[in-house]
N, C-alpha and C. Protein backbone atom coordinates (compact mmCIF):
# COMPACT_ATOMS: atom_id res chain seq x y z
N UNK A 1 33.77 -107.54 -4.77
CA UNK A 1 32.57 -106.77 -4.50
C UNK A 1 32.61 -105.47 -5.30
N UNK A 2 31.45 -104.89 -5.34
CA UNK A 2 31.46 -103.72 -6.29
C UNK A 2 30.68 -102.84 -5.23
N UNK A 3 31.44 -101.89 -4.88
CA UNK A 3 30.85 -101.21 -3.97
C UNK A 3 29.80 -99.91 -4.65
N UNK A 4 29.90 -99.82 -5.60
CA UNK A 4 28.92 -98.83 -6.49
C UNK A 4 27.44 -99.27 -6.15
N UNK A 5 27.20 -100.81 -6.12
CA UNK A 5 25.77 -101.30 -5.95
C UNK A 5 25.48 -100.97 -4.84
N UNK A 6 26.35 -100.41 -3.71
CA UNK A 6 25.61 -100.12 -2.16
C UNK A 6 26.30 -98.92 -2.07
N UNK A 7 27.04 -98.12 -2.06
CA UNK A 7 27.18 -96.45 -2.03
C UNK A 7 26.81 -95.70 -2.86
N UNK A 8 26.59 -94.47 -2.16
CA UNK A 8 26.10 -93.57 -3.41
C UNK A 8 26.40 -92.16 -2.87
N UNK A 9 26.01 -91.27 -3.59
CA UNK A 9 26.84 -90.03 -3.74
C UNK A 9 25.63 -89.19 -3.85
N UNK A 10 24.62 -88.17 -3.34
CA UNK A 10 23.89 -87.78 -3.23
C UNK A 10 23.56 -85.96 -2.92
N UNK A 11 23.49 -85.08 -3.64
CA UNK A 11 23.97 -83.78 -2.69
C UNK A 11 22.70 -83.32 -1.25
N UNK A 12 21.40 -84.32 -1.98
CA UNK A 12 20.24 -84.22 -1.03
C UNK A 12 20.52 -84.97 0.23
N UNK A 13 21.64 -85.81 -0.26
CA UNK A 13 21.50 -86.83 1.37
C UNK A 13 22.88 -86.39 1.73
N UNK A 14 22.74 -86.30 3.28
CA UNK A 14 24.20 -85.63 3.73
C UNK A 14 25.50 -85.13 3.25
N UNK A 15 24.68 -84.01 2.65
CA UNK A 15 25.10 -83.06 1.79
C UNK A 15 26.16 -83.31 0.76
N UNK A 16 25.94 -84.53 -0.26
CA UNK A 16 26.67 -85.04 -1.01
C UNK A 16 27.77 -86.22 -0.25
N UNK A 17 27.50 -86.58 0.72
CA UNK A 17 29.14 -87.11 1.11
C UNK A 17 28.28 -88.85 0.92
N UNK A 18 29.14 -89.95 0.61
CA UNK A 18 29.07 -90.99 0.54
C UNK A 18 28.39 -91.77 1.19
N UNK A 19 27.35 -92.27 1.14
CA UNK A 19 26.60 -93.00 2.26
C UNK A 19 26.39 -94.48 1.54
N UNK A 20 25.54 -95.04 2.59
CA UNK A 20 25.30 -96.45 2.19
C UNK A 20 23.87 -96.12 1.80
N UNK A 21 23.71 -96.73 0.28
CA UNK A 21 21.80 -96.55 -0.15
C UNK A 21 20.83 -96.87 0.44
N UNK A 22 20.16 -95.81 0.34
CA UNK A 22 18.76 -96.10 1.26
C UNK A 22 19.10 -95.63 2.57
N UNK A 23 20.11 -95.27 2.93
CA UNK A 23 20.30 -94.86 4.54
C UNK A 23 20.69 -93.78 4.20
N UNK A 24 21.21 -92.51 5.76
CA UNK A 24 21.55 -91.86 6.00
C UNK A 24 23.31 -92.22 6.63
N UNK A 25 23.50 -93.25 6.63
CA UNK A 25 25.01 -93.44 7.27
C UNK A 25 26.36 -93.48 6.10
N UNK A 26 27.13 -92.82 6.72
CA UNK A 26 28.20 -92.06 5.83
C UNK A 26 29.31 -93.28 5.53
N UNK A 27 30.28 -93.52 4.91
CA UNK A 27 31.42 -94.16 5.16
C UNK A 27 31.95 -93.46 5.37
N UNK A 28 32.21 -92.39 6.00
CA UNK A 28 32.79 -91.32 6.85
C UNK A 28 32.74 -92.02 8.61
N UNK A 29 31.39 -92.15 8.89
CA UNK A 29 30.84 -92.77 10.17
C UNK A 29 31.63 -94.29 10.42
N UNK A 30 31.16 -95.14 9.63
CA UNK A 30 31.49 -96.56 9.43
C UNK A 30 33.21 -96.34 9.43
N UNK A 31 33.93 -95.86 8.71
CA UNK A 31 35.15 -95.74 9.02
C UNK A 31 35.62 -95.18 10.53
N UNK A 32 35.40 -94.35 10.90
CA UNK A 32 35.63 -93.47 12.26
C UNK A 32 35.07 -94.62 13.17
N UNK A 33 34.40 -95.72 12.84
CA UNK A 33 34.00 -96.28 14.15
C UNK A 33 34.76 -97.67 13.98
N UNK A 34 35.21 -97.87 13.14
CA UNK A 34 35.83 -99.14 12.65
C UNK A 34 37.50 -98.66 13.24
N UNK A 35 37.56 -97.19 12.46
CA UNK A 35 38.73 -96.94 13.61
C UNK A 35 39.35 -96.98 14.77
N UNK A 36 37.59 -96.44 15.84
CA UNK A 36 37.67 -96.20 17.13
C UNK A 36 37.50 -97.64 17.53
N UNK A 37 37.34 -98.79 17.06
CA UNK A 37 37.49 -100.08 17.92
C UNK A 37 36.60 -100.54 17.59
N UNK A 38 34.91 -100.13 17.14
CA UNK A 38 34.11 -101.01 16.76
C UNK A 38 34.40 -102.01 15.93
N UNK A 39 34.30 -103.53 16.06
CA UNK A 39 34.41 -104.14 15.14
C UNK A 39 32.73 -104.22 14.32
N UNK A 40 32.99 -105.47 12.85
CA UNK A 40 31.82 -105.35 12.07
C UNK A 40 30.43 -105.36 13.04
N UNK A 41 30.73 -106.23 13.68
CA UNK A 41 29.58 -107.13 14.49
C UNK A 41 28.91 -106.12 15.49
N UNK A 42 30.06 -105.44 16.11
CA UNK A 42 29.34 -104.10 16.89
C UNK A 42 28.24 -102.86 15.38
N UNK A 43 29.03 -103.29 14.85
CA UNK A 43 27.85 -101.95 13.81
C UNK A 43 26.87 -102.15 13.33
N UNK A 44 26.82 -103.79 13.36
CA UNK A 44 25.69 -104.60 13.04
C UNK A 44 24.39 -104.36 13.59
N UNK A 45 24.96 -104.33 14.77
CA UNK A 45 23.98 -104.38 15.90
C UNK A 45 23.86 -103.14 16.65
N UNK A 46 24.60 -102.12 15.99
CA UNK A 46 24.47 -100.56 16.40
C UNK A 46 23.64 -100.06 15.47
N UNK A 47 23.51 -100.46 14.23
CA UNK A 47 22.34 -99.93 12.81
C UNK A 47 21.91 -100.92 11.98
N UNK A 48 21.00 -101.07 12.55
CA UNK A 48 19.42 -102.11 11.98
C UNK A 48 19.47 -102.47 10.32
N UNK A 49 19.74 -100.97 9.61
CA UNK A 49 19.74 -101.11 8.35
C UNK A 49 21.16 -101.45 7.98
N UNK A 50 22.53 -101.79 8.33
CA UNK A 50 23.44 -102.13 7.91
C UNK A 50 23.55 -103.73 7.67
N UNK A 51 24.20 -103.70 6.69
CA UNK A 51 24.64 -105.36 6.07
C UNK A 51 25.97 -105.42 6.22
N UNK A 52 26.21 -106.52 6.23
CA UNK A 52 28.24 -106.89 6.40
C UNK A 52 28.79 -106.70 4.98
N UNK A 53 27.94 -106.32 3.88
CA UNK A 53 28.04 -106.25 2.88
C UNK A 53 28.39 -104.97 2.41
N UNK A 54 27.15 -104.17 3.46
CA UNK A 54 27.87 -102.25 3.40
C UNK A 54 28.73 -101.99 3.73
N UNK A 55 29.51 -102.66 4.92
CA UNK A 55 30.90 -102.24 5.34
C UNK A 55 31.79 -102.38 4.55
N UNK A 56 31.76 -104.10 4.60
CA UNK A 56 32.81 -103.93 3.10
C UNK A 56 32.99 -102.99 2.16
N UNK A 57 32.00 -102.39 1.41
CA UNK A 57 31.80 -101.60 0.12
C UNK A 57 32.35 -100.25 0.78
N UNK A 58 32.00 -99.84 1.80
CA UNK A 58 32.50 -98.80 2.32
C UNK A 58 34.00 -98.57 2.58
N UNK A 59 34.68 -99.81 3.25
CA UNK A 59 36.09 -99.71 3.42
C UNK A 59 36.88 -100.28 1.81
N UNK A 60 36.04 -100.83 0.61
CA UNK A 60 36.45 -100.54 -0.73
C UNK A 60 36.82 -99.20 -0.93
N UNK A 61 35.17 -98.81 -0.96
CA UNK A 61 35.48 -97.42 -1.72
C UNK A 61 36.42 -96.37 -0.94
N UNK A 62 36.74 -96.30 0.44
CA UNK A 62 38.18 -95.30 0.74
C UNK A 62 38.89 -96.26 -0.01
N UNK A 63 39.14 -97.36 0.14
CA UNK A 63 40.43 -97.98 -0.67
C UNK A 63 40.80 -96.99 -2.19
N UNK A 64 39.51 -97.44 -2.26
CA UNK A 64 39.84 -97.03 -4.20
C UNK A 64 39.73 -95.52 -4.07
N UNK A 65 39.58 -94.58 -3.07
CA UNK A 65 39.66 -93.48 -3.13
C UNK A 65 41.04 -93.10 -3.12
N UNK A 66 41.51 -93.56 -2.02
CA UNK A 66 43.24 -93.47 -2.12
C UNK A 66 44.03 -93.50 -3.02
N UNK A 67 43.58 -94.90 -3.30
CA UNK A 67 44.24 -95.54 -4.38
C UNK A 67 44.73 -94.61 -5.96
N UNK A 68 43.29 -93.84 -5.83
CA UNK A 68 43.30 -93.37 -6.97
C UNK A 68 43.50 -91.09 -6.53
N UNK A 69 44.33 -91.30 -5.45
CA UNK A 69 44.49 -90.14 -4.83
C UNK A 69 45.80 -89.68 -6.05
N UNK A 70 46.16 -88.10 -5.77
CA UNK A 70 47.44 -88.21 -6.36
C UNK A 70 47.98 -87.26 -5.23
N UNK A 71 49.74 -87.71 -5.26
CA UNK A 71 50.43 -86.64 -4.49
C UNK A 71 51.52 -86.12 -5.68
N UNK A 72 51.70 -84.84 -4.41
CA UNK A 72 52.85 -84.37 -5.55
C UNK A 72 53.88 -84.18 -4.56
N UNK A 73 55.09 -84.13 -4.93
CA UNK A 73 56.69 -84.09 -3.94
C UNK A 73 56.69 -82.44 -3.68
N UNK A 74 56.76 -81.86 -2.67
CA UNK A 74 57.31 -80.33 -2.50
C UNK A 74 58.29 -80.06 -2.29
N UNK A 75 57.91 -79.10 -3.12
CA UNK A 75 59.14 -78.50 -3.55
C UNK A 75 60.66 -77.68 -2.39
N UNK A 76 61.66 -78.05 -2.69
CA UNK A 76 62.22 -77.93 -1.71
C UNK A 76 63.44 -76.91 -1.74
């Protein structure tokens, strides 16, 4: 999946932070609730405009956010 075709990055829509297109819902949200126990099927049916397709793309893109995080060792 290519999560670029369904997230987007916006500074007009909640104030730049990652959402799913065309909506107002964050992968900020979708994560925190996927955390707290919701599974897909509950979010489905908690937001009208979500696809099983946005979640995915959403728990991509933290992937590839990480992924592409950097750390550094401190200094000791």
């Amino acid at each position: 999946m290519e999560y670029k075709q369904r997230i987007e990055s916006n500074y007009q829509i909640m104030l730049g932070k990652p959402v799913i297109k065309g909506t107002r819902i964050t992968v900020e949200l979708i994560l925190k609730k996927l955390a707290g126990g919701f599974t897909v099927d509950d979010l489905l049916g908690s937001y009208d405009q979500l696809k099983k397709e946005d979640i995915l793309a959403a728990i991509e893109y933290a992937a590839n956010v990480i992924a592409d995080e950097e750390t550094i060792e401190p200094v000791k």
